[in-house]
Protein backbone atom coordinates (compact mmCIF):
# COMPACT_ATOMS: atom_id res chain seq x y z
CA UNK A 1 0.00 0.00 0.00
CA UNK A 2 1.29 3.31 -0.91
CA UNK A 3 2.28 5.84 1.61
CA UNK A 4 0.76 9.01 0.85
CA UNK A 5 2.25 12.53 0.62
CA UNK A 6 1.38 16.14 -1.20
CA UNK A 7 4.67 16.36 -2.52
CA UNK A 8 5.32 12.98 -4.15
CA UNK A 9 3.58 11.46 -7.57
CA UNK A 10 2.02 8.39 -6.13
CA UNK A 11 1.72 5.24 -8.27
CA UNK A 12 -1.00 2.02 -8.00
CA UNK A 13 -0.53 -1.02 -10.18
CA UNK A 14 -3.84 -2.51 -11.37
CA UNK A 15 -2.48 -4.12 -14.38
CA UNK A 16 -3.59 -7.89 -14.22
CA UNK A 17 -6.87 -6.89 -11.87
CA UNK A 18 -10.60 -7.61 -13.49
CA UNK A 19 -12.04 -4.23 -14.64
CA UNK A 20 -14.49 -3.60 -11.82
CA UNK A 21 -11.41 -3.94 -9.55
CA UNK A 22 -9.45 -2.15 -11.14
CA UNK A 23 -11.62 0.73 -11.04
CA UNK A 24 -12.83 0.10 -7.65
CA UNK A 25 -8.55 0.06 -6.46
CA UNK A 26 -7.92 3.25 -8.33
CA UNK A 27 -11.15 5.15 -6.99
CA UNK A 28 -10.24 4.38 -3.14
CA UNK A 29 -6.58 5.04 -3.69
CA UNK A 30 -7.57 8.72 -5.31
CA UNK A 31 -9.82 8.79 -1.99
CA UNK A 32 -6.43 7.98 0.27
CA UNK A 33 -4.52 10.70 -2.13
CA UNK A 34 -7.15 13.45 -1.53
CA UNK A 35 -7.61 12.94 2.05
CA UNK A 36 -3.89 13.53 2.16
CA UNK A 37 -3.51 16.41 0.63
CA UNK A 38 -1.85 15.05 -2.98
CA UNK A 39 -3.70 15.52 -6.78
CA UNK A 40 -1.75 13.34 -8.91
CA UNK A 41 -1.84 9.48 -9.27
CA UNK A 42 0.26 7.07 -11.62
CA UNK A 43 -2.11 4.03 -12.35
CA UNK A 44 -0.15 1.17 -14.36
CA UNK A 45 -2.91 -0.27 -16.71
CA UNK A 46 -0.78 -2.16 -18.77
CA UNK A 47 -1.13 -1.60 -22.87
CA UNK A 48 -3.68 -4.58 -23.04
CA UNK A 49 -1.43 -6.72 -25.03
CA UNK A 50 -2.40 -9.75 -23.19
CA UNK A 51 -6.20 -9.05 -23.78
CA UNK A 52 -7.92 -10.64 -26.67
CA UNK A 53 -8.11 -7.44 -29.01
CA UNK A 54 -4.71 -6.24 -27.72
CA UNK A 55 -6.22 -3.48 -26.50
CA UNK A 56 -6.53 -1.91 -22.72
CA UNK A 57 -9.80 -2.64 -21.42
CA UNK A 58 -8.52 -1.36 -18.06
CA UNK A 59 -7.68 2.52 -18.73
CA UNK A 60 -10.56 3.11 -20.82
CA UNK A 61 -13.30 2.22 -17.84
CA UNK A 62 -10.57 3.87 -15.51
CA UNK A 63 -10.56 6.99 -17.40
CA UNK A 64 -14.17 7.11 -17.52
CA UNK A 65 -14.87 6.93 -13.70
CA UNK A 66 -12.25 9.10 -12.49
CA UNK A 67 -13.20 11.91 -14.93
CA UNK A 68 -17.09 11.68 -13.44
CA UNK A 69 -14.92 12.32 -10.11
CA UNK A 70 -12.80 15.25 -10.83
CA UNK A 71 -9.74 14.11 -11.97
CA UNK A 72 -8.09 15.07 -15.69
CA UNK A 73 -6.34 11.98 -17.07
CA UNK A 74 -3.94 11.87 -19.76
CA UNK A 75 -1.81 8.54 -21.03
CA UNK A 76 1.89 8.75 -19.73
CA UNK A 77 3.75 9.63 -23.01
CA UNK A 78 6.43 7.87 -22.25
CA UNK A 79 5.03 4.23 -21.27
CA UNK A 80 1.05 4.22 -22.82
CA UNK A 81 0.63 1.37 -19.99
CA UNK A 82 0.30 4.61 -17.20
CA UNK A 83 -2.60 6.84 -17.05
CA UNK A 84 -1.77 9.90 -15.31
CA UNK A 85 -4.61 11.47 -13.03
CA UNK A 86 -4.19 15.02 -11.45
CA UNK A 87 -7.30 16.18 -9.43
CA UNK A 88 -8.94 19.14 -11.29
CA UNK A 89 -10.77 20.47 -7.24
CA UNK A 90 -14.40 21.38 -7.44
């Protein structure tokens, strides 16, 4: 489990997790990050080559849900596996 800080990128790995974990993992670590005082969390999807399509089914639901919440997420340009989220406030 991550420990969490405001001045610190924190990172979750839900690559290999079902989708409706994966989301559910990423939505209560954001939770543990805003409580804390941070905005910005690393969340390794993986690229999907492993699923049947070879495409992420993971950061596409993730994405979805944690924009409803707030957050603005962009793909890591460097690794397309990472979704970057950065709390947007209310």
């Amino acid at each position: 489990m991550p420990t969490w800080g405001t001045n610190t990128v924190q990172e979750i790995d839900v690559h290999g997790l079902l989708t409706d974990e994966a989301v559910r993992k990423t939505e209560q670590e954001c939770r543990r990050l805003l409580r804390a005082g941070g905005s910005i969390l690393r969340v390794i999807t993986g690229k999907g080559n492993h699923s049947k399509d070879g495409k992420s089914k993971l950061r596409p639901a993730i994405q979805g849900s944690m924009e409803q919440h707030g957050f603005e997420c962009t793909v890591d340009p460097k690794n397309t596996g990472v979704l970057i989220l950065q709390w947007q406030g209310q």
